[in-house]
N, C-alpha and C. Protein backbone atom coordinates (compact mmCIF):
# COMPACT_ATOMS: atom_id res chain seq x y z
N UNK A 1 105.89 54.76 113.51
CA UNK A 1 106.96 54.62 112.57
C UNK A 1 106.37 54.47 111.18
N UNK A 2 106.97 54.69 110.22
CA UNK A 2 106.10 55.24 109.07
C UNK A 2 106.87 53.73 108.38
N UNK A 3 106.12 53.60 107.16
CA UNK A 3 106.46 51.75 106.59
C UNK A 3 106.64 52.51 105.49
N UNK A 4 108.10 51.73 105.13
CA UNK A 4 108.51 52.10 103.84
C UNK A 4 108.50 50.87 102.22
N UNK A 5 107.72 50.02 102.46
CA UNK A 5 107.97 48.67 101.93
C UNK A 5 108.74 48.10 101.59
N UNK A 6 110.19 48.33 101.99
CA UNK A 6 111.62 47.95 101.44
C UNK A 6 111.99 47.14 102.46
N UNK A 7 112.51 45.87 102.03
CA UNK A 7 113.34 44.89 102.78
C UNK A 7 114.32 44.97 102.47
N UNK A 8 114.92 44.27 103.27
CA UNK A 8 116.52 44.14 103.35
C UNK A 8 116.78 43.03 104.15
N UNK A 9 118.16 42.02 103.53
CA UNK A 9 119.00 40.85 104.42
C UNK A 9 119.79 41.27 104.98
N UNK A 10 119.83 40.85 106.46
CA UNK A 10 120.92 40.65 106.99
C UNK A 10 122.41 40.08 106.00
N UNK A 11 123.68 40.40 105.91
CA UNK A 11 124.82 39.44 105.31
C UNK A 11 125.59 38.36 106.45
N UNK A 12 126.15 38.13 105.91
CA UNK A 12 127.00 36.95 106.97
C UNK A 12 127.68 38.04 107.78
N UNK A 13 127.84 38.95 107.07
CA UNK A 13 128.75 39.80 108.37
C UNK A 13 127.94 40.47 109.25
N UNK A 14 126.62 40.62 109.42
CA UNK A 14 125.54 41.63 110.50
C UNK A 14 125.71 42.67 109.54
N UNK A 15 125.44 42.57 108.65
CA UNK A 15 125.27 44.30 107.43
C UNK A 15 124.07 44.06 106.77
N UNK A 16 123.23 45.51 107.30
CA UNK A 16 122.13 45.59 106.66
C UNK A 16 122.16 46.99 105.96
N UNK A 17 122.13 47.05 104.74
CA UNK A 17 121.98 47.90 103.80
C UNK A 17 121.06 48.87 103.30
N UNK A 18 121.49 50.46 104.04
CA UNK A 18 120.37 51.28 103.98
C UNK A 18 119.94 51.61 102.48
N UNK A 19 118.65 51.77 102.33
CA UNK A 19 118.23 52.10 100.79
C UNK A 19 118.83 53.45 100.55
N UNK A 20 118.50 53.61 99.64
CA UNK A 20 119.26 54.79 98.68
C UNK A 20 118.13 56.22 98.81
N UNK A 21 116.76 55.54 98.62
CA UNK A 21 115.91 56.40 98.61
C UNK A 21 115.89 57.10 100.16
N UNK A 22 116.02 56.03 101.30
CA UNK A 22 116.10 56.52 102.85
C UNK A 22 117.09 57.18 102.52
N UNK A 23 118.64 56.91 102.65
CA UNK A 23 119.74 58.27 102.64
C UNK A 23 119.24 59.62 102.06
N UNK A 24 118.73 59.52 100.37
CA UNK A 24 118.00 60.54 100.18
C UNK A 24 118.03 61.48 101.01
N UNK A 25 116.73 60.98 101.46
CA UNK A 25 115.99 61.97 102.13
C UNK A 25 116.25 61.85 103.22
N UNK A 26 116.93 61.14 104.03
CA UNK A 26 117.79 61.64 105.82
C UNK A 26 119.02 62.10 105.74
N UNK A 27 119.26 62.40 104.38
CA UNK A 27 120.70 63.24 104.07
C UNK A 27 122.14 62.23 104.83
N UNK A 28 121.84 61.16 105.11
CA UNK A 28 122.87 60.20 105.03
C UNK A 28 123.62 59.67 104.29
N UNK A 29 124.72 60.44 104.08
CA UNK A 29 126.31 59.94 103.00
C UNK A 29 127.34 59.07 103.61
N UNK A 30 127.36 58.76 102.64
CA UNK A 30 129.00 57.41 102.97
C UNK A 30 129.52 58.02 104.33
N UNK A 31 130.38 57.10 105.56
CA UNK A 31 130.94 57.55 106.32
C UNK A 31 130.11 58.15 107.63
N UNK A 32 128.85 58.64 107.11
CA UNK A 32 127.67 59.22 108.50
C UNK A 32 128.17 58.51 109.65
N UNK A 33 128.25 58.71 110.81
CA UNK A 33 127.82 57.79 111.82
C UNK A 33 126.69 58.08 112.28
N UNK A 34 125.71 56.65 112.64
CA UNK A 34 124.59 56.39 113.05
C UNK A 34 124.75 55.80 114.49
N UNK A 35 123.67 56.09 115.34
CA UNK A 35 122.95 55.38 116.39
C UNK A 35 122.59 54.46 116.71
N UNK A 36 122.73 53.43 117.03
CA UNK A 36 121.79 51.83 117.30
C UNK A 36 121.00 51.88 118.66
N UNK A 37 119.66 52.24 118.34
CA UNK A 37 118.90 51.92 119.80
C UNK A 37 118.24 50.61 119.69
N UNK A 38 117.50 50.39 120.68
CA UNK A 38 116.62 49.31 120.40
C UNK A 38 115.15 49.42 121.66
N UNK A 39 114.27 49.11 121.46
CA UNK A 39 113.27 49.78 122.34
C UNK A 39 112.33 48.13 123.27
N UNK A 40 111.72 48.79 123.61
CA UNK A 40 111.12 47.45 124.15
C UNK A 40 109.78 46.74 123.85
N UNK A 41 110.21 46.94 122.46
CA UNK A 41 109.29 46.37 121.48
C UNK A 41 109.53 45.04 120.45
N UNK A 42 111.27 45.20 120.81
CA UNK A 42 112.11 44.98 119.87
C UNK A 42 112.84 45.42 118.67
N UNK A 43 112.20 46.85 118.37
CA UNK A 43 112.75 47.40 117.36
C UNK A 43 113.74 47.88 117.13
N UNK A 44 114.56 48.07 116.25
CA UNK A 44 115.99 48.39 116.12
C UNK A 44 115.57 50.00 115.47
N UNK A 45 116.31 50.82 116.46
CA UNK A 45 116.47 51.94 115.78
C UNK A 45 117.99 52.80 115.24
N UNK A 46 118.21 53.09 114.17
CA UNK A 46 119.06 53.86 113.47
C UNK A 46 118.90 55.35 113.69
N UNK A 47 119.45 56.29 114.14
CA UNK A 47 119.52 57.69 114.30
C UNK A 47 120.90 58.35 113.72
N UNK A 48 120.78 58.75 113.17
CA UNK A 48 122.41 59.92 112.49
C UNK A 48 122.72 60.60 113.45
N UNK A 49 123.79 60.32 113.89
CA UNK A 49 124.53 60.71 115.32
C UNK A 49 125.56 62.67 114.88
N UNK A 50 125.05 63.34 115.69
CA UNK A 50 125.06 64.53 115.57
C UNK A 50 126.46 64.49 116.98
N UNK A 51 127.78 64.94 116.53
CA UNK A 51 128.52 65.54 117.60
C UNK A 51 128.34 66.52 118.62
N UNK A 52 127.86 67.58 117.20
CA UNK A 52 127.64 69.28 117.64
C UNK A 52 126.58 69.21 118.50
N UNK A 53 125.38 68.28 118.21
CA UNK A 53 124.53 68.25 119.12
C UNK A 53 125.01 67.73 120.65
N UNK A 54 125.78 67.07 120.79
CA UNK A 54 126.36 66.59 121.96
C UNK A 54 126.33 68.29 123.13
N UNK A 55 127.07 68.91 122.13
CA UNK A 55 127.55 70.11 122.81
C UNK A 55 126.57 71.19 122.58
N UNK A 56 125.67 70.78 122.46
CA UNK A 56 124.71 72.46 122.46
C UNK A 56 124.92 73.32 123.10
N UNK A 57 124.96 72.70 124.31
CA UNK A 57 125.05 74.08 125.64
C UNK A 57 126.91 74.81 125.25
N UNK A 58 127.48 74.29 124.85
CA UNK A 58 128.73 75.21 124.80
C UNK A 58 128.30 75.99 123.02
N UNK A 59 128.02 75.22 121.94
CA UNK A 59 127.38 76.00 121.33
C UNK A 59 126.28 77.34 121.31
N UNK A 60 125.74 77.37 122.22
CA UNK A 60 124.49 78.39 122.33
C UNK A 60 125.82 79.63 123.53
N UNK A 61 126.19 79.20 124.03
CA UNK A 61 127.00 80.13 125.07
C UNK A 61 128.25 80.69 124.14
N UNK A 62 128.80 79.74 123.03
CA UNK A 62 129.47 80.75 122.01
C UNK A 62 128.56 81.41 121.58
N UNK A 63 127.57 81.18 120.70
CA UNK A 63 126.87 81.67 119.99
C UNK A 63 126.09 83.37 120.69
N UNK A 64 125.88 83.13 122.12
CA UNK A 64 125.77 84.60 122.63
C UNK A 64 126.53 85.22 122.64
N UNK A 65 127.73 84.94 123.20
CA UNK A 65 128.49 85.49 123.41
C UNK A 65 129.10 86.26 122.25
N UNK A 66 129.03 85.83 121.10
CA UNK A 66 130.15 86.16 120.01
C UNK A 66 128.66 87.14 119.23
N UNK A 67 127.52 86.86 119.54
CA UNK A 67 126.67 87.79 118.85
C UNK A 67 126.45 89.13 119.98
N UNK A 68 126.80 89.02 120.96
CA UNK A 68 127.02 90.42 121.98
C UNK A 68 127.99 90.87 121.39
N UNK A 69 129.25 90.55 121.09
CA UNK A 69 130.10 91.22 120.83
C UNK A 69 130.17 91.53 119.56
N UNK A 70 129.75 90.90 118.48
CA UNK A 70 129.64 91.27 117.22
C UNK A 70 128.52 92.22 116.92
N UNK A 71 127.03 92.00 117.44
CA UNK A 71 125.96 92.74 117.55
C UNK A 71 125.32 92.09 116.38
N UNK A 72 125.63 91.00 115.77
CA UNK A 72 124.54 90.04 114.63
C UNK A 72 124.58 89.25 115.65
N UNK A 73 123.51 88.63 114.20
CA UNK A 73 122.99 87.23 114.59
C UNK A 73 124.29 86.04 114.29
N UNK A 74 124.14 84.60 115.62
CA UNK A 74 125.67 83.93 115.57
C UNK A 74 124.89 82.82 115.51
N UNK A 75 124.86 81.50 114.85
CA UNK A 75 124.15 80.57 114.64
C UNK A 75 125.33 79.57 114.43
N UNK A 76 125.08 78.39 114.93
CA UNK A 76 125.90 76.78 115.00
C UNK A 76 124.69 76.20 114.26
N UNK A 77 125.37 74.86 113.62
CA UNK A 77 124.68 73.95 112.79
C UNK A 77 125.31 72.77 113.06
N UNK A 78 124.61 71.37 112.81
CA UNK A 78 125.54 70.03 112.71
C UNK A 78 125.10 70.15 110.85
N UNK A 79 124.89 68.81 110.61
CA UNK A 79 124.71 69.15 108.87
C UNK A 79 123.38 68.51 108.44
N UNK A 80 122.40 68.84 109.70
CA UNK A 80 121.37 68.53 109.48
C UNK A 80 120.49 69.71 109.72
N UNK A 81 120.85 70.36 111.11
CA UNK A 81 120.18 71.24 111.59
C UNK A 81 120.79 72.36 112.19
N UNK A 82 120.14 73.65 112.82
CA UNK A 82 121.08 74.78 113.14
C UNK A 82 120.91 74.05 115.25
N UNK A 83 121.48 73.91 115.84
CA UNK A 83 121.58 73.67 117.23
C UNK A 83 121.95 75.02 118.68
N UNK A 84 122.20 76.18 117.76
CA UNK A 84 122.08 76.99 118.81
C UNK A 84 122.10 78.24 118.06
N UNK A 85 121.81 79.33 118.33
CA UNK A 85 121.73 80.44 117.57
C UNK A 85 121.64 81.87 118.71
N UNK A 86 121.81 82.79 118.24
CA UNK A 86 121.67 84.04 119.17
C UNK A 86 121.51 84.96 117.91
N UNK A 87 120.83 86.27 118.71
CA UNK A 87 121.10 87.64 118.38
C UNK A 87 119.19 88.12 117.58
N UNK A 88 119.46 89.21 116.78
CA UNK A 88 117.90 89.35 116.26
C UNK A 88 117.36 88.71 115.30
N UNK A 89 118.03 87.77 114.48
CA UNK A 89 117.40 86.96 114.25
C UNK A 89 117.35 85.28 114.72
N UNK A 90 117.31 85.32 115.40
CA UNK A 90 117.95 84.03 116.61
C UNK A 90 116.63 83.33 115.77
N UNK A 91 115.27 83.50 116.01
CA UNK A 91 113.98 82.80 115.69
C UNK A 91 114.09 82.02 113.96
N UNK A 92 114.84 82.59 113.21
CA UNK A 92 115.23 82.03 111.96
C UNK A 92 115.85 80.86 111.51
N UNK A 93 116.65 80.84 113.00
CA UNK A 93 117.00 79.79 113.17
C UNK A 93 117.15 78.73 113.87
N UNK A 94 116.26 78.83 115.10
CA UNK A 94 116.32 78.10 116.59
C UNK A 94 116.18 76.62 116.10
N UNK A 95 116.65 75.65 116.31
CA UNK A 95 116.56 74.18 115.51
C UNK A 95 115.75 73.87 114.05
N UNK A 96 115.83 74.91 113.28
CA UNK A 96 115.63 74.71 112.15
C UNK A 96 116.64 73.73 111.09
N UNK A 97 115.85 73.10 109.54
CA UNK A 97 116.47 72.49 109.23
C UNK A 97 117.81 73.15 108.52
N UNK A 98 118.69 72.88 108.28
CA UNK A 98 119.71 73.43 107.81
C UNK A 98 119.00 73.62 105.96
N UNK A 99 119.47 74.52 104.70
CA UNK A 99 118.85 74.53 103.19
C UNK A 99 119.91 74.03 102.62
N UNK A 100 119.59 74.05 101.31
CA UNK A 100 120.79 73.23 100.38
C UNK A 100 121.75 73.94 100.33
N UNK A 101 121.69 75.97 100.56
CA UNK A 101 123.29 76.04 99.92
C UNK A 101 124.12 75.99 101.32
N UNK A 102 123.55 76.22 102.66
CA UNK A 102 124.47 75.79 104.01
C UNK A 102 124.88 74.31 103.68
N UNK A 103 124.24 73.13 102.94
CA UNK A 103 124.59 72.05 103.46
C UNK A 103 125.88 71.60 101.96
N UNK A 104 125.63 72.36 101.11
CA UNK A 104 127.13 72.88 100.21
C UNK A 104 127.99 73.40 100.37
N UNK A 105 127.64 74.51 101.09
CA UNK A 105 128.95 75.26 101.82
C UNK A 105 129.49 74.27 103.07
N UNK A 106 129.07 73.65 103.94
CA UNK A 106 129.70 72.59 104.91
C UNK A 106 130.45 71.93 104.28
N UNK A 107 129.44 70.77 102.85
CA UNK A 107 130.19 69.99 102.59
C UNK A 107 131.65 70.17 101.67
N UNK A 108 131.64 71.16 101.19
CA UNK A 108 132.70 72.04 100.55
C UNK A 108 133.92 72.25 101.68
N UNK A 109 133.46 72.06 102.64
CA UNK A 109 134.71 72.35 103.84
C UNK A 109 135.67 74.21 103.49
N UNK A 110 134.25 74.73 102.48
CA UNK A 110 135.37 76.12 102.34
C UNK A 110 134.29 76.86 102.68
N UNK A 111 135.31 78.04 103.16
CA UNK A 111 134.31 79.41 104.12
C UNK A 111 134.06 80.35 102.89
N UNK A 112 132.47 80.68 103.63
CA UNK A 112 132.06 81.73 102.32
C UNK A 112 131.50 82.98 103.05
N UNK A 113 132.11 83.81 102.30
CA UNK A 113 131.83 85.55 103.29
C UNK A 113 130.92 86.39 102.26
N UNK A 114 129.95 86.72 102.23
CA UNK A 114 129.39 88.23 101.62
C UNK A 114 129.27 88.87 102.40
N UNK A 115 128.52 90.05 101.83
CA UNK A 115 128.30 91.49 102.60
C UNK A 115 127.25 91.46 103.89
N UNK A 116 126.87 90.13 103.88
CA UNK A 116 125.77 90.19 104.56
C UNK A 116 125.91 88.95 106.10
N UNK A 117 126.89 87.94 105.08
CA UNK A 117 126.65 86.69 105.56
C UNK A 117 128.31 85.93 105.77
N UNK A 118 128.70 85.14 106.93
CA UNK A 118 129.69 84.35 106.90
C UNK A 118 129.85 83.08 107.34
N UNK A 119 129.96 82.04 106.56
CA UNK A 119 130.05 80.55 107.08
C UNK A 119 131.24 79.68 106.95
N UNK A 120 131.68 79.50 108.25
CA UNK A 120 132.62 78.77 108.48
C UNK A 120 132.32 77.09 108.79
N UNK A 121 132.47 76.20 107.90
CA UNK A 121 132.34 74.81 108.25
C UNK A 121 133.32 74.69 109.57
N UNK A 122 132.89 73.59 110.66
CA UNK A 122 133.82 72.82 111.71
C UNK A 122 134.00 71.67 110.94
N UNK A 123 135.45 71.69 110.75
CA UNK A 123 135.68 70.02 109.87
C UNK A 123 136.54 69.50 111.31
N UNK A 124 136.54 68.31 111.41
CA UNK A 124 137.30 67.46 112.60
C UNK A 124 137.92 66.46 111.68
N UNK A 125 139.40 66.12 111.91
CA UNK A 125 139.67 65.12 111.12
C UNK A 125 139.28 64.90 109.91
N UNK A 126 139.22 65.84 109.11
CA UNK A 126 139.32 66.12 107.36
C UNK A 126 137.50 65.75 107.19
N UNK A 127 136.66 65.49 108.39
CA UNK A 127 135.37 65.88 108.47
C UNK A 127 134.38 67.23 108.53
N UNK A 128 133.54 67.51 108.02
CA UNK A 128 132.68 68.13 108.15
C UNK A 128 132.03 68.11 109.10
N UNK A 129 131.45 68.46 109.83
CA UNK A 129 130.62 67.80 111.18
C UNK A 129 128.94 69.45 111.11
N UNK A 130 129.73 70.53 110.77
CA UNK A 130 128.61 71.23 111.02
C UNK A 130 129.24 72.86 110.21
N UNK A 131 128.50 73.62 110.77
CA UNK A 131 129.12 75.16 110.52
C UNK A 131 128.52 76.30 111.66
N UNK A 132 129.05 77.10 111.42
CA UNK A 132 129.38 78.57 112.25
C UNK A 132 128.69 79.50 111.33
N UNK A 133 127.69 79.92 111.58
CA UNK A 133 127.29 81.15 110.88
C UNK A 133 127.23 82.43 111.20
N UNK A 134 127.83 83.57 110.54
CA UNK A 134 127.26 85.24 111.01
C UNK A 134 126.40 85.83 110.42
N UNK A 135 125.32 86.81 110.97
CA UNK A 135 124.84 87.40 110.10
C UNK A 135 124.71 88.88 110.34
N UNK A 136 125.07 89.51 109.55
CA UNK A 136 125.25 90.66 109.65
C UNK A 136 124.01 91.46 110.66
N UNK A 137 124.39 92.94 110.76
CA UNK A 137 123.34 93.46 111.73
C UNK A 137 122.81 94.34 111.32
N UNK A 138 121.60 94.33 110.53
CA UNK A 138 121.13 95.59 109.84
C UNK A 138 121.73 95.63 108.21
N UNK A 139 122.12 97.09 107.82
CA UNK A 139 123.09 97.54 106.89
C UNK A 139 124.37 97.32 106.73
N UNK A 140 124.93 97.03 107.84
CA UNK A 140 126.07 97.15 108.27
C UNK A 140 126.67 95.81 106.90
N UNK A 141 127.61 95.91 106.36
CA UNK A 141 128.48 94.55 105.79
C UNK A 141 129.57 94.31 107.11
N UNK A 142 129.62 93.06 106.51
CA UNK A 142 130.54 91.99 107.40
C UNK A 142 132.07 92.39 107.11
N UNK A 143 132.92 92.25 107.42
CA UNK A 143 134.41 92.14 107.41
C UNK A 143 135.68 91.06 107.69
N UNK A 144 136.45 90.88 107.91
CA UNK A 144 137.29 90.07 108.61
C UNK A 144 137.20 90.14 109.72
N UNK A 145 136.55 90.88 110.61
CA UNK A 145 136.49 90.73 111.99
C UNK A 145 135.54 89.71 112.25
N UNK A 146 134.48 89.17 111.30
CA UNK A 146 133.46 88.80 111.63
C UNK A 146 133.88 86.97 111.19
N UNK A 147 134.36 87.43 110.11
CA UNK A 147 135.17 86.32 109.64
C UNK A 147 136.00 85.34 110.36
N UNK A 148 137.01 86.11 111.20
CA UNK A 148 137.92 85.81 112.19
C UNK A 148 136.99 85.21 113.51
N UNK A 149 136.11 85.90 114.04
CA UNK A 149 134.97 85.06 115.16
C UNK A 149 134.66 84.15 114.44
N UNK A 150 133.81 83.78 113.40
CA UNK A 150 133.45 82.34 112.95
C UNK A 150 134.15 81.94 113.23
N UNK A 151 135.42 81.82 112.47
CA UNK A 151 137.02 81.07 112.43
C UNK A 151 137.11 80.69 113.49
N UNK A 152 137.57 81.10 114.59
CA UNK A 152 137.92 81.20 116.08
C UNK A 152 136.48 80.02 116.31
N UNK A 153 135.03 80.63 116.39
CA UNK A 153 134.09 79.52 116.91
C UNK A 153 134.35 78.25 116.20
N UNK A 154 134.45 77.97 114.96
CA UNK A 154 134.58 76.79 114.51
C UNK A 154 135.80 75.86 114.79
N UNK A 155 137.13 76.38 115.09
CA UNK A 155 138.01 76.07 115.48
C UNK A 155 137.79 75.65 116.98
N UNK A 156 137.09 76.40 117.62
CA UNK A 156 137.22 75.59 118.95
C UNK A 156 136.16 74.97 119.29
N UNK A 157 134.60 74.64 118.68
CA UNK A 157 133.90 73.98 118.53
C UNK A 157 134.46 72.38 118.21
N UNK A 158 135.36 72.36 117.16
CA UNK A 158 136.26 71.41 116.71
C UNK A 158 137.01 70.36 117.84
N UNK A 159 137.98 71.41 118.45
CA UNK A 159 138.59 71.09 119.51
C UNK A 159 138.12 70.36 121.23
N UNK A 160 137.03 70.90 120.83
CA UNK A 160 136.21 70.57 122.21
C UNK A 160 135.32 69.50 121.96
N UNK A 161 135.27 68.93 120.85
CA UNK A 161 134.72 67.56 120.28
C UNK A 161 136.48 66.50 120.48
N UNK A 162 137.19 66.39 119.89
CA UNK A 162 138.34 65.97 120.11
C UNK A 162 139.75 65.73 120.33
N UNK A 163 140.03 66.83 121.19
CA UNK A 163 141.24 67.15 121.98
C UNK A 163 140.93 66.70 123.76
């Protein structure tokens, strides 16, 4: 575990107050939910609790599926990382970290289409939780058809977290 020299009190209420510089850089914003482990060392561990990750395996089985039928590349994300991906460029993204303008376009909760590229955030309960990506196949530009599969994956990615 790496030492960061920052302390922190407990409050009367059990609240311990993450630094500013940690959120930083673990991309932890107001509202995150976190993890509480604890090991048998005694240490308390904090982890940023990933939904989408819950569901990989139904993520990666959209994600083929919708890149067979589309013939791009179909990639899922939580808003840290990409968690399942298919098609020819599948390797671009196999648990890679998510970049700044995917993690703008999520937090924007609005879908962005070019000629090349389409990202649909999964918001749950006026949340963000991750996104749906297409990527085109070759030359070819994207359309509303491609648009409409994100849509459709993110929508029921959504649903299958809490319905």
């Amino acid at each position: 575990m790496k030492a960061t020299g920052i302390v922190r009190r407990i409050d009367d209420l059990g609240r311990v107050v993450v630094p500013k510089e940690i959120r930083r850089v673990l991309r932890i914003r107001e509202g995150d939910p976190l993890e509480i482990y604890t090991n048998s060392s005694g240490e308390i561990i904090l982890k940023k609790y990933s939904p989408i990750g819950d569901m990989s395996q139904v993520a990666a089985e959209f994600a083929e599926t919708a890149s067979s039928i589309l013939g791009g590349t179909v990639a899922v994300s939580d808003t840290d990382q990409f968690i399942a991906a298919s098609g020819k460029q599948k390797k671009q993204f196999d648990h890679d970290k998510i970049d700044t303008e995917l993690d703008h376009i999520i937090q924007s909760k609005d879908k962005f289409l070019s000629d090349k590229k389409v990202v649909v955030p999964i918001v749950v309960q006026g949340d963000a939780i991750g996104s749906v990506t297409v990527i085109s196949p070759g030359e070819k530009a994207l359309s509303e058809v491609e648009l409409k599969a994100a849509e459709i994956g993110a929508d029921f990615l959504a649903k299958q977290l809490y319905d």
